[in-house]
C-alpha atoms as a PDB file:
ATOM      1  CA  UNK A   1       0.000   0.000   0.000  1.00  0.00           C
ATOM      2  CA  UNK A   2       1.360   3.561  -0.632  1.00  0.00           C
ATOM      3  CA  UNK A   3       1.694   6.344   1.800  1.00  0.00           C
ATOM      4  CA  UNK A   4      -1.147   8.413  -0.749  1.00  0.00           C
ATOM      5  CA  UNK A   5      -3.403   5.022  -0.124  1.00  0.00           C
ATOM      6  CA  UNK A   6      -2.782   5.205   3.403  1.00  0.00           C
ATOM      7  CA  UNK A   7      -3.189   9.042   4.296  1.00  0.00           C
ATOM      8  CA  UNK A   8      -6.519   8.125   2.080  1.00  0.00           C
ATOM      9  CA  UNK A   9      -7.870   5.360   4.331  1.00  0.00           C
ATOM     10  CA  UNK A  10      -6.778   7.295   7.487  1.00  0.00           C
ATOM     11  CA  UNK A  11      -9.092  10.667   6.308  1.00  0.00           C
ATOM     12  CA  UNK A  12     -11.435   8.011   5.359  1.00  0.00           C
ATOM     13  CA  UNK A  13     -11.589   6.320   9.134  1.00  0.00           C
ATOM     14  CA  UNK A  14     -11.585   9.541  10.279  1.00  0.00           C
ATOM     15  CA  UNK A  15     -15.107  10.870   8.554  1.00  0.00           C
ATOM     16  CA  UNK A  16     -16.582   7.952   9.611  1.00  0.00           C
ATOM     17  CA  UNK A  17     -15.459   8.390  13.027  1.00  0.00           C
ATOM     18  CA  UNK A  18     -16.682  11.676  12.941  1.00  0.00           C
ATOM     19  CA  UNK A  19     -20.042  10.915  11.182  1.00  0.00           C
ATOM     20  CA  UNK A  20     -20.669   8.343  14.181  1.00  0.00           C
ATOM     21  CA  UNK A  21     -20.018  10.885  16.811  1.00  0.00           C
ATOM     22  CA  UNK A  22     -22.357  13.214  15.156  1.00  0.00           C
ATOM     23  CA  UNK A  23     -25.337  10.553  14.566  1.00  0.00           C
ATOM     24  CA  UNK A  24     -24.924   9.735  18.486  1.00  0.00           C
ATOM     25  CA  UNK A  25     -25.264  12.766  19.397  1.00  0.00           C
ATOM     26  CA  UNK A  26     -28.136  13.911  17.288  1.00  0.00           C
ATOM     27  CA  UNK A  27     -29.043  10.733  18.380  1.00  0.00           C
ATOM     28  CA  UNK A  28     -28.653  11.132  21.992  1.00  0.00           C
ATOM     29  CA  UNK A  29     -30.252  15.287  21.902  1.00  0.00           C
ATOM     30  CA  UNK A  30     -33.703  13.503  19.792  1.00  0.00           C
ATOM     31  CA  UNK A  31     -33.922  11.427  22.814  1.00  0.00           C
ATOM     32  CA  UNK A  32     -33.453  13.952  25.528  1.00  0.00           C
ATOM     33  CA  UNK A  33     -35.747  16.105  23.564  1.00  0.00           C
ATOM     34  CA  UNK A  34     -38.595  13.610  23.375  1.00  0.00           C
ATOM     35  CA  UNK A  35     -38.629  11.887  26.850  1.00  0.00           C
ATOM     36  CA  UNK A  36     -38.200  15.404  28.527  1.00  0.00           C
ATOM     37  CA  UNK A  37     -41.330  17.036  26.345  1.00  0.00           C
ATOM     38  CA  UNK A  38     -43.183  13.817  27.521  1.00  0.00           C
ATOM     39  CA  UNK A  39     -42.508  14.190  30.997  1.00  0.00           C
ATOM     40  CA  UNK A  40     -43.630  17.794  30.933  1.00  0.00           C
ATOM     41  CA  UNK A  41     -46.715  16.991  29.373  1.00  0.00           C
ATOM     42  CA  UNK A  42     -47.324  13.918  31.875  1.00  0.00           C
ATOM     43  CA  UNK A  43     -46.799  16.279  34.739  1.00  0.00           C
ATOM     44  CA  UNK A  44     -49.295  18.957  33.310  1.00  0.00           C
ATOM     45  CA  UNK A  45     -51.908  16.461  32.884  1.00  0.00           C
ATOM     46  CA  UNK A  46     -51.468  15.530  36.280  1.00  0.00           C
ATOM     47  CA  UNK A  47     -51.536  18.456  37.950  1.00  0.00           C
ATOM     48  CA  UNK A  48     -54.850  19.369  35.872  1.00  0.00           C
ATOM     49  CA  UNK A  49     -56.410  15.764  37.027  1.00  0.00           C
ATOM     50  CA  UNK A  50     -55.429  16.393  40.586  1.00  0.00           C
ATOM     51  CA  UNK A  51     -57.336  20.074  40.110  1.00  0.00           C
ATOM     52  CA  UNK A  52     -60.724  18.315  38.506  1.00  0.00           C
ATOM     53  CA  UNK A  53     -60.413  15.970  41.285  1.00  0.00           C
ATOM     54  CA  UNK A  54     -60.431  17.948  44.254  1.00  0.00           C
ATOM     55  CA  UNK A  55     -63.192  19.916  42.802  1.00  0.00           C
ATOM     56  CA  UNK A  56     -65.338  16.487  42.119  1.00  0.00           C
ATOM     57  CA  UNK A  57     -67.125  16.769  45.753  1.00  0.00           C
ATOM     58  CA  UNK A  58     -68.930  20.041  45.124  1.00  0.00           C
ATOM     59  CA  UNK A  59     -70.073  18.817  41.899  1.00  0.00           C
ATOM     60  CA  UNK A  60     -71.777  15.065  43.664  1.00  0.00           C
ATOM     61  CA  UNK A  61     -75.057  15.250  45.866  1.00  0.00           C
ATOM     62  CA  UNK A  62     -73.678  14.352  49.054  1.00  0.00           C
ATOM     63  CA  UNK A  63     -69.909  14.899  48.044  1.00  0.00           C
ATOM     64  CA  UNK A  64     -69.327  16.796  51.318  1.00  0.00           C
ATOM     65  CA  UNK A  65     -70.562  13.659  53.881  1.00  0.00           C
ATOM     66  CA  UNK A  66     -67.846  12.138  55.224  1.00  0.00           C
ATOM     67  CA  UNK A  67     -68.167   8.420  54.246  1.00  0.00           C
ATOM     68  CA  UNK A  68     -67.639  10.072  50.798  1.00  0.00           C
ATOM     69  CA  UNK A  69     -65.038  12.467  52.057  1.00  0.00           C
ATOM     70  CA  UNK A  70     -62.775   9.284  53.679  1.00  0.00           C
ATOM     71  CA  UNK A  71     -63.234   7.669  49.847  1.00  0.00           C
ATOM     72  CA  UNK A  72     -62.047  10.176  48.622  1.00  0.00           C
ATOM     73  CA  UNK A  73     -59.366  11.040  50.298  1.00  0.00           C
ATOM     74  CA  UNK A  74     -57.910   7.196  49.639  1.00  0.00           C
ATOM     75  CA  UNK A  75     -58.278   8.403  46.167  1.00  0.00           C
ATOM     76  CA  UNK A  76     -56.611  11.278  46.101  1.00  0.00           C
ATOM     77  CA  UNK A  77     -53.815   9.669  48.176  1.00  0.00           C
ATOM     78  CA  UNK A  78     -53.799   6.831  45.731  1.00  0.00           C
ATOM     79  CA  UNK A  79     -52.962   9.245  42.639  1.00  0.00           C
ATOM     80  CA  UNK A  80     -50.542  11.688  44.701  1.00  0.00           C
ATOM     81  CA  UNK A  81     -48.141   8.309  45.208  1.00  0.00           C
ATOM     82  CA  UNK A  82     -48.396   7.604  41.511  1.00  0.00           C
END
């Protein structure tokens, strides 16, 4: 092999080294990008289910009694540990 076909090969490994390191990262920032704009939309559907739940007594006949209220309550305490 000549020095010309070498220096050739090593620009060549090069690039593709390169070209991996780029694809990992865009990789790598698609991923970060997804999973974080998922977990802000989980926690914004949360907090707006939490609000329509705590409201949910004043809109049920009898939502204030306290057989209802100790349901409730579970429930609520049940979806704030999720």
């Amino acid at each position: 092999m000549t020095e010309r076909q070498t220096e050739a090969l090593e620009r060549l490994n090069q690039g593709i080294q390169e070209s991996r390191r780029e694809v990992q990262q865009r990789t790598m920032n698609l991923a970060q990008e997804y999973f974080g704009d998922s977990a802000e939309v989980l926690k914004q559907n949360i907090s707006e289910n939490r609000t329509t739940l705590e409201g949910l007594p004043d809109q049920i006949p009898g939502g204030r009694e306290e057989a209802f209220q100790a349901f409730f309550q579970e429930l609520m305490d049940n979806y704030s540990s999720m």
